[in-house]
Protein backbone atom coordinates (compact mmCIF):
# COMPACT_ATOMS: atom_id res chain seq x y z
CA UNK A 1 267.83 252.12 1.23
CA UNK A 2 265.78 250.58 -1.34
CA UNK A 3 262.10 249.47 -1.43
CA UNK A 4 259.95 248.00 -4.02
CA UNK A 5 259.29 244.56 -6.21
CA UNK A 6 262.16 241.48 -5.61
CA UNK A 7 261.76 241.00 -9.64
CA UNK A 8 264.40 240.24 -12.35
CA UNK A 9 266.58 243.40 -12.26
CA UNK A 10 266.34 243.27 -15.95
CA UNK A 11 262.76 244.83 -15.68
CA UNK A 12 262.65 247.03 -13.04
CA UNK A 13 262.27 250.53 -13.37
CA UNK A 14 264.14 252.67 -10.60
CA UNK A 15 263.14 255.87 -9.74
CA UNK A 16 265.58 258.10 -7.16
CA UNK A 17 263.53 259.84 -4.80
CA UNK A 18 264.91 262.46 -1.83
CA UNK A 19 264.99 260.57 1.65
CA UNK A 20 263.34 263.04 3.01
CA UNK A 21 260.00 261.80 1.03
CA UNK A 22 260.59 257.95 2.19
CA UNK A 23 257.15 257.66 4.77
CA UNK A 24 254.95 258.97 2.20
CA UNK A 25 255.99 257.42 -0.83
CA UNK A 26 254.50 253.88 -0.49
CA UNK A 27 251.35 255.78 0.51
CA UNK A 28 251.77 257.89 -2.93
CA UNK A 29 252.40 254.66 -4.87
CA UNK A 30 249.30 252.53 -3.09
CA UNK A 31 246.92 255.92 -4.06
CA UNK A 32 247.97 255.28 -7.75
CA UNK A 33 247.31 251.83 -7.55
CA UNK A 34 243.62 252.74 -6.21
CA UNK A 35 243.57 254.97 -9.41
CA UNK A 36 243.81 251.93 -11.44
CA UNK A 37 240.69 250.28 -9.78
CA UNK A 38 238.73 253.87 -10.33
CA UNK A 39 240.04 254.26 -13.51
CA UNK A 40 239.20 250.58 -15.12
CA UNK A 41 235.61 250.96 -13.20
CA UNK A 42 235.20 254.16 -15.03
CA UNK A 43 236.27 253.17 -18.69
CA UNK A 44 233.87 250.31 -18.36
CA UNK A 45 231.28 253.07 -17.53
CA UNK A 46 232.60 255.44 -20.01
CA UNK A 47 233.24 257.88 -17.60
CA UNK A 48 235.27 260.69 -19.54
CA UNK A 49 235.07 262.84 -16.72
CA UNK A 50 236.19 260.89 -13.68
CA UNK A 51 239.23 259.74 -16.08
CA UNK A 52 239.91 263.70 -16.94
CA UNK A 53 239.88 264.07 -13.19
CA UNK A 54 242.42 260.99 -12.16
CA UNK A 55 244.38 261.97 -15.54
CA UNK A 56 245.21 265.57 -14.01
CA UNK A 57 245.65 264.48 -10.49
CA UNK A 58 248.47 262.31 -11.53
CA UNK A 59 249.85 264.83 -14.12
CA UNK A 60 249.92 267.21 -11.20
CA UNK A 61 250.94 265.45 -8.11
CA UNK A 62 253.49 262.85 -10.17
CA UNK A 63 256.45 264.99 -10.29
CA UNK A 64 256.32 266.63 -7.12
CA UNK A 65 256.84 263.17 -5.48
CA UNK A 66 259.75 262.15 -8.18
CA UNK A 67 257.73 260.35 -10.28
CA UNK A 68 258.22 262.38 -13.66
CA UNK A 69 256.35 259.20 -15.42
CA UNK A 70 253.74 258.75 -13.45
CA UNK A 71 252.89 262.90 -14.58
CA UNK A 72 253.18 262.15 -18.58
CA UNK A 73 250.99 259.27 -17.75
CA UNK A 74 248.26 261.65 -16.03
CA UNK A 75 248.74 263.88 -19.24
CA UNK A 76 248.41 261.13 -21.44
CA UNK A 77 245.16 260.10 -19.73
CA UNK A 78 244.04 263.29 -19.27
CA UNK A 79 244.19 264.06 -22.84
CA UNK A 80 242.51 260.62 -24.17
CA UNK A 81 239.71 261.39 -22.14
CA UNK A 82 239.44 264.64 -23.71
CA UNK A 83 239.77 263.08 -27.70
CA UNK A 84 237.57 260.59 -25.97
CA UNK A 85 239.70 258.10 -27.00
CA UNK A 86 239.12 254.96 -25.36
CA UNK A 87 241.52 252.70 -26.92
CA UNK A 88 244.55 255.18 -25.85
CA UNK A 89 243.02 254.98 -22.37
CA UNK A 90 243.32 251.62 -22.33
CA UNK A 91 246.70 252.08 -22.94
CA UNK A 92 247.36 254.36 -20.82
CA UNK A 93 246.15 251.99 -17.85
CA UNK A 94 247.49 249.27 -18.79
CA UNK A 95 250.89 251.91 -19.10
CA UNK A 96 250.46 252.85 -15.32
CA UNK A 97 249.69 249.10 -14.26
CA UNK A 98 253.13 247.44 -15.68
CA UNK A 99 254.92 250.71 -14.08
CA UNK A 100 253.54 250.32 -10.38
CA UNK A 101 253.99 246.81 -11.13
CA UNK A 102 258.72 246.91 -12.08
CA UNK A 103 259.02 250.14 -10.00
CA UNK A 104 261.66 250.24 -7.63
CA UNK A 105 262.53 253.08 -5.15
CA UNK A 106 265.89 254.05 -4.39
CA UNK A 107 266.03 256.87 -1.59
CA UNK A 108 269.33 259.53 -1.50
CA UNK A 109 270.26 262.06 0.29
């Protein structure tokens, strides 16, 4: 079964996940889109910390929900935050933002 944005096929981005994970997926995927609300709020405070936090979060949880990109993401955040590198953070969101945005779920057995 498949879930995720009716778009042009051209620019999706499908991710295989186990069946087994298929009720808490959307939740996982709805959490990161939350993130992106914390984490604009917070650049536009300059919060370092709070984007250190939602960086490693993601790096950590990312992969063990099948979501490899959505980990190198957290890193990447993670790390900005650290250089204090704002316009790589920007990045970075707007990064996460176009993935949650073409991501498409395909669940196997």
């Amino acid at each position: 079964m498949t879930k995720g944005p009716d778009k042009n096929a051209d620019n999706l981005i499908t991710v295989y996940i186990d069946q087994g994970l298929e009720e808490i997926i959307p939740g996982f995927l709805e959490n990161r889109r939350r993130d992106v609300q914390i984490l604009e709020a917070a650049l536009q405070e300059r919060n370092l910390v709070q984007i250190q936090i939602i960086g490693h979060r993601m790096r950590g949880d990312g992969g063990g929900y099948g979501f490899d990109a959505i980990s190198m993401m957290g890193t990447a955040l993670e790390q900005a935050a650290a250089r204090e590198d704002f316009s790589a953070i920007r990045r970075h969101i707007a990064e996460l933002i176009d993935f949650l945005a073409r991501v498409t779920v395909v669940y196997q057995r």
